[in-house]
PDB file of N, CA and C in Angstrom:
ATOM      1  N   UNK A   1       1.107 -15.208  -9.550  1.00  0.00           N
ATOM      2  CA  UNK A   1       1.270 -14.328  -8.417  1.00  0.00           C
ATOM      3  C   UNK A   1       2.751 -14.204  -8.048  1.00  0.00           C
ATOM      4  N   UNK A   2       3.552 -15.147  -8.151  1.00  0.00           N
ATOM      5  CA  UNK A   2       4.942 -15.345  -7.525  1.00  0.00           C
ATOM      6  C   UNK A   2       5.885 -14.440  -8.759  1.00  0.00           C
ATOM      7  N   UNK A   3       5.517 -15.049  -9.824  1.00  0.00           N
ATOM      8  CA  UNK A   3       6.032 -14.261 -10.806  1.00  0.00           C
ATOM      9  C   UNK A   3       5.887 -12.798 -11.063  1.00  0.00           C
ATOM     10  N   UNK A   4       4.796 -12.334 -10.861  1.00  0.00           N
ATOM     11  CA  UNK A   4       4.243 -10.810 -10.658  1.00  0.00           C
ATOM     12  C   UNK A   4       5.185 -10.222  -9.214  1.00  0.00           C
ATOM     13  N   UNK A   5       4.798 -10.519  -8.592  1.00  0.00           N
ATOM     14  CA  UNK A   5       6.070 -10.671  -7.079  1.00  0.00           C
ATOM     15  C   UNK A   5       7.821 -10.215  -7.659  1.00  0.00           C
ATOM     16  N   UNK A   6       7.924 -11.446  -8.537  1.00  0.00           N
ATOM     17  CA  UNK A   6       9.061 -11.544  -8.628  1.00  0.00           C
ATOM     18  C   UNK A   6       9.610  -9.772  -9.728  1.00  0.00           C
ATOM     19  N   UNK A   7       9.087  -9.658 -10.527  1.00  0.00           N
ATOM     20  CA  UNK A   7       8.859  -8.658 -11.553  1.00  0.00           C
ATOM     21  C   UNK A   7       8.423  -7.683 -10.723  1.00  0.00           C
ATOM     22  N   UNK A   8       8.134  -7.649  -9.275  1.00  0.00           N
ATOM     23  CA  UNK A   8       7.690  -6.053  -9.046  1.00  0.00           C
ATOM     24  C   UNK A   8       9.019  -5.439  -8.003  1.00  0.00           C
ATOM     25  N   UNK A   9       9.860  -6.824  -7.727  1.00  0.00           N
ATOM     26  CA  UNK A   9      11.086  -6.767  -6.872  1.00  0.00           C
ATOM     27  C   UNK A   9      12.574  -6.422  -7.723  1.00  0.00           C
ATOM     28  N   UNK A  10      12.485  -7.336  -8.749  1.00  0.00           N
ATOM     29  CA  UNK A  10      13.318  -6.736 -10.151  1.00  0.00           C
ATOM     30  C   UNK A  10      13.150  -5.775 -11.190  1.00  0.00           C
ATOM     31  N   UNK A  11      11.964  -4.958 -11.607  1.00  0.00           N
ATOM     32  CA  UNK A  11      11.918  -4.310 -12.123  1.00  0.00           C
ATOM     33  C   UNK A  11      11.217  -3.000 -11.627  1.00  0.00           C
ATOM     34  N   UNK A  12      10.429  -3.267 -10.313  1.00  0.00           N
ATOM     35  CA  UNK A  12       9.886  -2.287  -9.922  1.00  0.00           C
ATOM     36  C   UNK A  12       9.078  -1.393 -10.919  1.00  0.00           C
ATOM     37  N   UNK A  13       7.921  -0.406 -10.043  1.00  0.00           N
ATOM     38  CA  UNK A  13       6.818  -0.146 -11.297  1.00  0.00           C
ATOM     39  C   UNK A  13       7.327   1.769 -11.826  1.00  0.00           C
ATOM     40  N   UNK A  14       6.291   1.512 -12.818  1.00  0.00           N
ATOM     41  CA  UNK A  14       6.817   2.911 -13.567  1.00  0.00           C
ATOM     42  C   UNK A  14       6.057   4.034 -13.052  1.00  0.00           C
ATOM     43  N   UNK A  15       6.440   4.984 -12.982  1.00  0.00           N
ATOM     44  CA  UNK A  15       5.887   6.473 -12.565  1.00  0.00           C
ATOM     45  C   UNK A  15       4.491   6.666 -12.857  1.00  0.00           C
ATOM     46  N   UNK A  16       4.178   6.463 -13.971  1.00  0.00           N
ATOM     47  CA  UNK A  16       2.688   6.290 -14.277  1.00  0.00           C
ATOM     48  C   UNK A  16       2.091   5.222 -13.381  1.00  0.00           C
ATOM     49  N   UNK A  17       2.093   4.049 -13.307  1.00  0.00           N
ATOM     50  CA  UNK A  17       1.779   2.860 -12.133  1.00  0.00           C
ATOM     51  C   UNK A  17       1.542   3.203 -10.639  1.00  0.00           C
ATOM     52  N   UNK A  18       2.638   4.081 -10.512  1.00  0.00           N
ATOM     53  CA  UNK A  18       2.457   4.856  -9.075  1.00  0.00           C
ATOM     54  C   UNK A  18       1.436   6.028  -9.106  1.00  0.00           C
ATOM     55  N   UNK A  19       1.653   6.941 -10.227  1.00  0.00           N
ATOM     56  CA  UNK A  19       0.902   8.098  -9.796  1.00  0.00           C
ATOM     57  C   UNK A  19      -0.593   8.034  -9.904  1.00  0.00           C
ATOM     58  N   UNK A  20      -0.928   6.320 -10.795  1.00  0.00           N
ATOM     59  CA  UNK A  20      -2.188   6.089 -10.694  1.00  0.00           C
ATOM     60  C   UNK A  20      -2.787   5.611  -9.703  1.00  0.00           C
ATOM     61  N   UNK A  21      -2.144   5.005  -8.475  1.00  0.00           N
ATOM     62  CA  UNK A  21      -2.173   4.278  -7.542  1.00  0.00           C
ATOM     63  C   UNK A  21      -2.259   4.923  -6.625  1.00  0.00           C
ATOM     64  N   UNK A  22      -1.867   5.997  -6.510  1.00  0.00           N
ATOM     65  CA  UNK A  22      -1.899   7.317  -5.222  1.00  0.00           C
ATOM     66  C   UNK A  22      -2.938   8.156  -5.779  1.00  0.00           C
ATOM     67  N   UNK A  23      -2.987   8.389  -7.485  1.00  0.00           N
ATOM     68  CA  UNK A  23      -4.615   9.330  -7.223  1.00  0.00           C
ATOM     69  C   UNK A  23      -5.914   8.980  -7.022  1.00  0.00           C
ATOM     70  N   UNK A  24      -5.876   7.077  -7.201  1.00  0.00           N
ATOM     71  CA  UNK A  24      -6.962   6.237  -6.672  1.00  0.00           C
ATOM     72  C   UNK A  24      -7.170   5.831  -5.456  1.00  0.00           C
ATOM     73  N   UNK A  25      -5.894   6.100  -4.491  1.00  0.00           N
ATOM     74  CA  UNK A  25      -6.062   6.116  -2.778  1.00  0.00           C
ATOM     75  C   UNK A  25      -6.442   7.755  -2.348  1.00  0.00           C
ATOM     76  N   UNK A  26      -6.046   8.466  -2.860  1.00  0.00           N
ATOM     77  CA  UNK A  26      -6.523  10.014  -2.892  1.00  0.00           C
ATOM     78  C   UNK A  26      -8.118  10.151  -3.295  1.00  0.00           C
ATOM     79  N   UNK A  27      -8.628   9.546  -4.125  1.00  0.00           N
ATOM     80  CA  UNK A  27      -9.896   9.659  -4.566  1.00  0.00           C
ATOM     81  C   UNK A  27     -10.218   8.901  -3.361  1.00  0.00           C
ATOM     82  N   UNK A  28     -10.020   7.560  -3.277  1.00  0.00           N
ATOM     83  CA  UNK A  28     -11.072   6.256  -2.351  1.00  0.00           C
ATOM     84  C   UNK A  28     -10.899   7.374  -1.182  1.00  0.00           C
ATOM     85  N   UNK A  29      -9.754   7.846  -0.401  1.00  0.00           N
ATOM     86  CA  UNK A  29      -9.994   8.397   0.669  1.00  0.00           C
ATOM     87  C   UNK A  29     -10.398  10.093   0.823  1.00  0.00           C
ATOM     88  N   UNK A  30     -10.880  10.348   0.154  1.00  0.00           N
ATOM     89  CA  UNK A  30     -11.510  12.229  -0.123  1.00  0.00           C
ATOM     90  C   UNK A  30     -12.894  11.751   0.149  1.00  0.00           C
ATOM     91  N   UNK A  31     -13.610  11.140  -0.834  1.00  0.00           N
ATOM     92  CA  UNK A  31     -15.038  10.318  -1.125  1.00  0.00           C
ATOM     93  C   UNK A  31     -15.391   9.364  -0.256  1.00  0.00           C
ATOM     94  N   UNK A  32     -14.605   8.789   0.743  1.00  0.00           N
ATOM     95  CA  UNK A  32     -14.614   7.596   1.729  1.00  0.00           C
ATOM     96  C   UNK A  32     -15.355   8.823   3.085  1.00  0.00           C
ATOM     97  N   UNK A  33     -14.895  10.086   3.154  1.00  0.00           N
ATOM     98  CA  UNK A  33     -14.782  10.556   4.064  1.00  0.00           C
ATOM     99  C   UNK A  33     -15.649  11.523   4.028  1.00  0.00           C
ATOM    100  N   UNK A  34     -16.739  11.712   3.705  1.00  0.00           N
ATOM    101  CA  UNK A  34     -18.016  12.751   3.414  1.00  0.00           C
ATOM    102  C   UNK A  34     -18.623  12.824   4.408  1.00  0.00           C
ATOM    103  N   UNK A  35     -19.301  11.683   4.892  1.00  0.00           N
ATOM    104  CA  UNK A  35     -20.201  11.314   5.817  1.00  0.00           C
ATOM    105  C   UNK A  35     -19.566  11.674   7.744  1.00  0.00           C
ATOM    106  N   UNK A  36     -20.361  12.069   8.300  1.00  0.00           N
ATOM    107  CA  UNK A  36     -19.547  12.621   9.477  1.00  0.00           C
ATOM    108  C   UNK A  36     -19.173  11.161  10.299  1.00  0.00           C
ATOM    109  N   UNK A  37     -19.512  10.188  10.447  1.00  0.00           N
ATOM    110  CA  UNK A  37     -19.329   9.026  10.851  1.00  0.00           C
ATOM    111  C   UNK A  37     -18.103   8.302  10.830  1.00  0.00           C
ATOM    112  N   UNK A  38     -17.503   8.519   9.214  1.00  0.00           N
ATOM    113  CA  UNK A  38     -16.528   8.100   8.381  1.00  0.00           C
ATOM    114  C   UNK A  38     -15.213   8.828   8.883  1.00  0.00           C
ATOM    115  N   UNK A  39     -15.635  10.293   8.805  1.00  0.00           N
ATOM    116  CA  UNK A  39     -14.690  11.246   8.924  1.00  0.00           C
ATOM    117  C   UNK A  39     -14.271  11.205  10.807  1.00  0.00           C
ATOM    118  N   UNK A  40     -15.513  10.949  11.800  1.00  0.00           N
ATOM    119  CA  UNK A  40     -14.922  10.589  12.749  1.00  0.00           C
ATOM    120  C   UNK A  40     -14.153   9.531  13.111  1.00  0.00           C
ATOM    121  N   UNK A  41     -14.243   8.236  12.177  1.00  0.00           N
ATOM    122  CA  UNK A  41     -13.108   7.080  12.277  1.00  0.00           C
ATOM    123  C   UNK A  41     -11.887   7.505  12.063  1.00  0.00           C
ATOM    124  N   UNK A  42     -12.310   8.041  10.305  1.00  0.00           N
ATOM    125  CA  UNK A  42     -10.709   8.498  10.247  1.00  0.00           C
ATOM    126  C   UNK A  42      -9.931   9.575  11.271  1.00  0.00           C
ATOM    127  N   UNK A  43     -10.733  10.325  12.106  1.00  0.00           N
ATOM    128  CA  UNK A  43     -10.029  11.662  12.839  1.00  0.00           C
ATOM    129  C   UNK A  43      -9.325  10.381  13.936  1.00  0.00           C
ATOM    130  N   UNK A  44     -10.249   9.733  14.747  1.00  0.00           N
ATOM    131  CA  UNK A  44     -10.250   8.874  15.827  1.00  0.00           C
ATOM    132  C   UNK A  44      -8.874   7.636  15.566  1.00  0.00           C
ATOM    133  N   UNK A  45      -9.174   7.393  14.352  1.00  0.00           N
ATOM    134  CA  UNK A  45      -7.671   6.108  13.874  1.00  0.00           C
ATOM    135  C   UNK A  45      -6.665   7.711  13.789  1.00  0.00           C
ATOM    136  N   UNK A  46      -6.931   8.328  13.039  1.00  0.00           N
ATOM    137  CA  UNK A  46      -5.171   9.663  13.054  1.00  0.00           C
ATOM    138  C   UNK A  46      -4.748   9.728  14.627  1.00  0.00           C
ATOM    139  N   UNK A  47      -5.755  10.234  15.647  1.00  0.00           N
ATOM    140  CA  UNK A  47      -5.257  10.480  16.823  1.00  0.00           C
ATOM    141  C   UNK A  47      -4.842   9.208  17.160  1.00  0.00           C
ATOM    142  N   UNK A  48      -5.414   7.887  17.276  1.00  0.00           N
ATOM    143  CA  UNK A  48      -4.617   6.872  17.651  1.00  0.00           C
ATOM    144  C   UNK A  48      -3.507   6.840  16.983  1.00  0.00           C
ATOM    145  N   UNK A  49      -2.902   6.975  15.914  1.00  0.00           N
ATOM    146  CA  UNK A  49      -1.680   6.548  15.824  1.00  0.00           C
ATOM    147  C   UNK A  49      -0.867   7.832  15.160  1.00  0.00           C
ATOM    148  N   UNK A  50      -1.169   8.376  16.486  1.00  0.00           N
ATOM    149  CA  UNK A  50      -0.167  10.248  16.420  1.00  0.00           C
ATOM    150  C   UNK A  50      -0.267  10.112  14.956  1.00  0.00           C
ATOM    151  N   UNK A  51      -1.039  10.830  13.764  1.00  0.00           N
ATOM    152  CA  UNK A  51      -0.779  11.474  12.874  1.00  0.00           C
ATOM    153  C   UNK A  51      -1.879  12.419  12.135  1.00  0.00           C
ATOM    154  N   UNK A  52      -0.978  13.263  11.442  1.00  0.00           N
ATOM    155  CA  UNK A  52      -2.403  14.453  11.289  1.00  0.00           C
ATOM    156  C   UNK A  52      -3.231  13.792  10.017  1.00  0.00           C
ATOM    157  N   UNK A  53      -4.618  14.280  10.389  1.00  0.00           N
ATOM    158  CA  UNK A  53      -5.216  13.904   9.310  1.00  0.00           C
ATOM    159  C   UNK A  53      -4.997  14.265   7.817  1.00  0.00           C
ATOM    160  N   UNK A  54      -4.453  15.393   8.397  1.00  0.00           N
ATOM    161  CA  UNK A  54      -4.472  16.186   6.713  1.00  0.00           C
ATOM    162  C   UNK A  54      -3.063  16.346   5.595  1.00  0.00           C
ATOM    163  N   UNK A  55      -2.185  15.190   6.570  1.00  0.00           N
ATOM    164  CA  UNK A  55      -1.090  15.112   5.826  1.00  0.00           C
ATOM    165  C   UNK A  55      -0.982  13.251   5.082  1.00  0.00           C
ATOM    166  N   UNK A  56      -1.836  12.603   5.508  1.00  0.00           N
ATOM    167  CA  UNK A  56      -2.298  11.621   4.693  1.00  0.00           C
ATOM    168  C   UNK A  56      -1.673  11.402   3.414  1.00  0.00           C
ATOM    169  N   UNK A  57      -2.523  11.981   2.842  1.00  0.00           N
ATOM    170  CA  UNK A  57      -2.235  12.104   1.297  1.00  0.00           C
ATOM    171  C   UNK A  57      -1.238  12.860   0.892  1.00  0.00           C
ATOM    172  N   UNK A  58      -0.426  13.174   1.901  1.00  0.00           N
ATOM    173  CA  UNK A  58       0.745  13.811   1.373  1.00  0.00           C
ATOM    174  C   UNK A  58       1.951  12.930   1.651  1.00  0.00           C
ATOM    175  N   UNK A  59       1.705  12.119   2.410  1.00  0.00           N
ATOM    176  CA  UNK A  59       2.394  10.915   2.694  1.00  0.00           C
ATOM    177  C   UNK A  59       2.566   9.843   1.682  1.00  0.00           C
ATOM    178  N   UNK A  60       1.411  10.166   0.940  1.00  0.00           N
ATOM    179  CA  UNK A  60       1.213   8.728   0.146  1.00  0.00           C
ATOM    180  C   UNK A  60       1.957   9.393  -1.074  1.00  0.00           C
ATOM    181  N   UNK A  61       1.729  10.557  -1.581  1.00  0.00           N
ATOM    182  CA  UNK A  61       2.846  11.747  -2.707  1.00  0.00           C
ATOM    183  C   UNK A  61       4.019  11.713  -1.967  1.00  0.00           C
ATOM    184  N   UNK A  62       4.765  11.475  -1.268  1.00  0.00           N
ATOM    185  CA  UNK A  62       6.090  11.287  -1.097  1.00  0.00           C
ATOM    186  C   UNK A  62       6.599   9.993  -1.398  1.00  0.00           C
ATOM    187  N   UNK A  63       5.920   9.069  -1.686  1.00  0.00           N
ATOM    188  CA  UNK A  63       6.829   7.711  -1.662  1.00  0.00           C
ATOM    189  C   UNK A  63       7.190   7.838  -3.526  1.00  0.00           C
ATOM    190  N   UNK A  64       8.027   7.561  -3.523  1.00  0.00           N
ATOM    191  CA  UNK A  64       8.536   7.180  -4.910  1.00  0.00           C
ATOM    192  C   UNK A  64       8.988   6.203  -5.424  1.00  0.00           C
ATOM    193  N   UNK A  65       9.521   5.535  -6.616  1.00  0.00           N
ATOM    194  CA  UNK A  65       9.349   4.912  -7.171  1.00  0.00           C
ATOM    195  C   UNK A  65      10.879   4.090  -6.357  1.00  0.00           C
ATOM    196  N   UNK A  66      11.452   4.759  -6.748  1.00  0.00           N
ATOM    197  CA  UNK A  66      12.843   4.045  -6.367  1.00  0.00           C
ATOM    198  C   UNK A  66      12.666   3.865  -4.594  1.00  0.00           C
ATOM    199  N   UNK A  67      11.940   4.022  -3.596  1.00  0.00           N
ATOM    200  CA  UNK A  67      10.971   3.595  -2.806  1.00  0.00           C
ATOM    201  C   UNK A  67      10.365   2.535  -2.431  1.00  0.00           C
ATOM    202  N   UNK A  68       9.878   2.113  -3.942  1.00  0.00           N
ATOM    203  CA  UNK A  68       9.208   0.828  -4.076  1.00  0.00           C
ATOM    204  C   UNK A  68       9.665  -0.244  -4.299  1.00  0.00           C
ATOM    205  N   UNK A  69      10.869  -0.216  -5.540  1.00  0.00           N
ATOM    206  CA  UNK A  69      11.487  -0.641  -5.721  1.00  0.00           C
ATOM    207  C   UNK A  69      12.790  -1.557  -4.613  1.00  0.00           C
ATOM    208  N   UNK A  70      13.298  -0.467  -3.662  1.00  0.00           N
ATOM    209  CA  UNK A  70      13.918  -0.655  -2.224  1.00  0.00           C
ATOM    210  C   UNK A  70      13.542  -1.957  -1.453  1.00  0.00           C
ATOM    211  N   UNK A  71      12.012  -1.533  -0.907  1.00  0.00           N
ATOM    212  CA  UNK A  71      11.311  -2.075  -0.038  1.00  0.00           C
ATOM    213  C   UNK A  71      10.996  -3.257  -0.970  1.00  0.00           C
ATOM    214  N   UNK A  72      10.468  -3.490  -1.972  1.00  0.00           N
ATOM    215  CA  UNK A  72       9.662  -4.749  -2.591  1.00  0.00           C
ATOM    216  C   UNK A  72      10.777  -6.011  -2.530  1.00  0.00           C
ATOM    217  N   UNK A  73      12.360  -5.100  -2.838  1.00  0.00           N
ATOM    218  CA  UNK A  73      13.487  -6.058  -2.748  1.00  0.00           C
ATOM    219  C   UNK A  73      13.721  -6.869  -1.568  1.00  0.00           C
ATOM    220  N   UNK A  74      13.552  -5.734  -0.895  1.00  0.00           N
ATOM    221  CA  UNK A  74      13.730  -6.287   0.779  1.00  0.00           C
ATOM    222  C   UNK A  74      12.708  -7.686   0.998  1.00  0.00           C
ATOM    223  N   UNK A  75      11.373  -7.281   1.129  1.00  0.00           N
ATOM    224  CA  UNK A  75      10.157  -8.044   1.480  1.00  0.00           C
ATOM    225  C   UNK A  75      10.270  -9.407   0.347  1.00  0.00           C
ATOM    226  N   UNK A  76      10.430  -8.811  -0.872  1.00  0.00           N
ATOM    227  CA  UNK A  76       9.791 -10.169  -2.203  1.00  0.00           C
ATOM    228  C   UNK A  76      11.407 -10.732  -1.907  1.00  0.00           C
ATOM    229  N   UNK A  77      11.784 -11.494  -1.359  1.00  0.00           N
ATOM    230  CA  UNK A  77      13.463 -12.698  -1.119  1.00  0.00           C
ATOM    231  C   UNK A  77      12.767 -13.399  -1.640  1.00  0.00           C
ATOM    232  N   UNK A  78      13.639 -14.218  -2.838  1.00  0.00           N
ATOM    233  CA  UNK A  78      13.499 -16.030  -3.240  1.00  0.00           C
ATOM    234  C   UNK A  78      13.608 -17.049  -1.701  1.00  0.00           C
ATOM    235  N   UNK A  79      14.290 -16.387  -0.880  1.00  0.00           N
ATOM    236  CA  UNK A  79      15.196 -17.132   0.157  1.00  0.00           C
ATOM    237  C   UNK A  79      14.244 -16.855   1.199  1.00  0.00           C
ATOM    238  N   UNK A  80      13.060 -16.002   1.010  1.00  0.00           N
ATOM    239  CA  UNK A  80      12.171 -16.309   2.585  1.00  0.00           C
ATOM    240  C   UNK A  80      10.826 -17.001   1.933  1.00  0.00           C
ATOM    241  N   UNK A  81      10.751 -17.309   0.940  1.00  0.00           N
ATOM    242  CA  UNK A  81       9.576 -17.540   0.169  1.00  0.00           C
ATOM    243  C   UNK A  81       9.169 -19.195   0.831  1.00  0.00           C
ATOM    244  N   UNK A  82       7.997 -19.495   1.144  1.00  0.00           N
ATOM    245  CA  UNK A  82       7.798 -20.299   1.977  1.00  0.00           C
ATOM    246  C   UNK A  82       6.063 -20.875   1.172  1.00  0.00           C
ATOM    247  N   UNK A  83       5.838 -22.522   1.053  1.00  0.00           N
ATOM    248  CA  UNK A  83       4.592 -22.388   0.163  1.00  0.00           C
ATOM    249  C   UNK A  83       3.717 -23.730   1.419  1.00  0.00           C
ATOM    250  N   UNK A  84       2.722 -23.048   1.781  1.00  0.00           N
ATOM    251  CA  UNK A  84       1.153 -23.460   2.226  1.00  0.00           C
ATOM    252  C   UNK A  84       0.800 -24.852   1.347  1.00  0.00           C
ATOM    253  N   UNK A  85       0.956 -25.789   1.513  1.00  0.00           N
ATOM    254  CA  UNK A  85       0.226 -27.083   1.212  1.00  0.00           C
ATOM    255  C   UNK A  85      -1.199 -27.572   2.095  1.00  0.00           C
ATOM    256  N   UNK A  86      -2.301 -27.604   1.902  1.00  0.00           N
ATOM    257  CA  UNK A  86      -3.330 -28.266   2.535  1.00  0.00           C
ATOM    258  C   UNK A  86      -3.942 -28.423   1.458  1.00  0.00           C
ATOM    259  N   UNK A  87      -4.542 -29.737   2.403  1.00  0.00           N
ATOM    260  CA  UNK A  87      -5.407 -30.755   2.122  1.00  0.00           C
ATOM    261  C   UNK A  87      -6.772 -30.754   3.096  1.00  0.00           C
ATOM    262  N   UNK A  88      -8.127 -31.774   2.311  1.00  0.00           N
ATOM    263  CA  UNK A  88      -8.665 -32.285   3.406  1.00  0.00           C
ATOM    264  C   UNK A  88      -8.454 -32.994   4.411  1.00  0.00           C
ATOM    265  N   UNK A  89      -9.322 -32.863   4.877  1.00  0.00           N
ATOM    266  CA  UNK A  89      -8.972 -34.468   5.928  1.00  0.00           C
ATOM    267  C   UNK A  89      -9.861 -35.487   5.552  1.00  0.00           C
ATOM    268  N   UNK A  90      -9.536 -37.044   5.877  1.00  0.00           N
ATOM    269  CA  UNK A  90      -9.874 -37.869   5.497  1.00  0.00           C
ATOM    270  C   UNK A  90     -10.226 -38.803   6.610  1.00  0.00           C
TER     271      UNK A  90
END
């Protein structure tokens, strides 16, 4: 996992990687949203957080690669990396 981390902060992913990744959040959310129930969450979460519904997926087609790359640098630091030890108790 750390290593995958590390490789997605240094090399960042390829155009294909992305454009498969946005037409499978484009699919999950077209098909997520059929049902009138569904489609009222999603209207109800857009108005909560001021945004239109129908620019969604156009949001998610604007991010690009060198994008990802940016941000993953920022977030994936060797220097904030911090590791969870537990145990039972005894």
């Amino acid at each position: 996992m750390i290593e995958e981390a590390s490789r997605l902060a240094v090399e960042g992913v390829s155009q294909y990687e992305l454009t498969r990744a946005v037409n499978r959040f484009e699919s999950n959310y077209t098909f997520s949203n059929i049902n009138f129930l569904a489609k009222a969450q999603a209207m109800a979460q857009c108005e909560m957080n001021n945004e239109d519904i129908n620019g969604i997926v156009a949001r998610y087609r604007a991010v690009s690669v060198k994008d990802i790359s940016r941000v993953a640098r920022e977030i994936i630091d060797p220097q904030r990396r911090c590791t969870l030890i537990y145990s039972p108790e005894w």
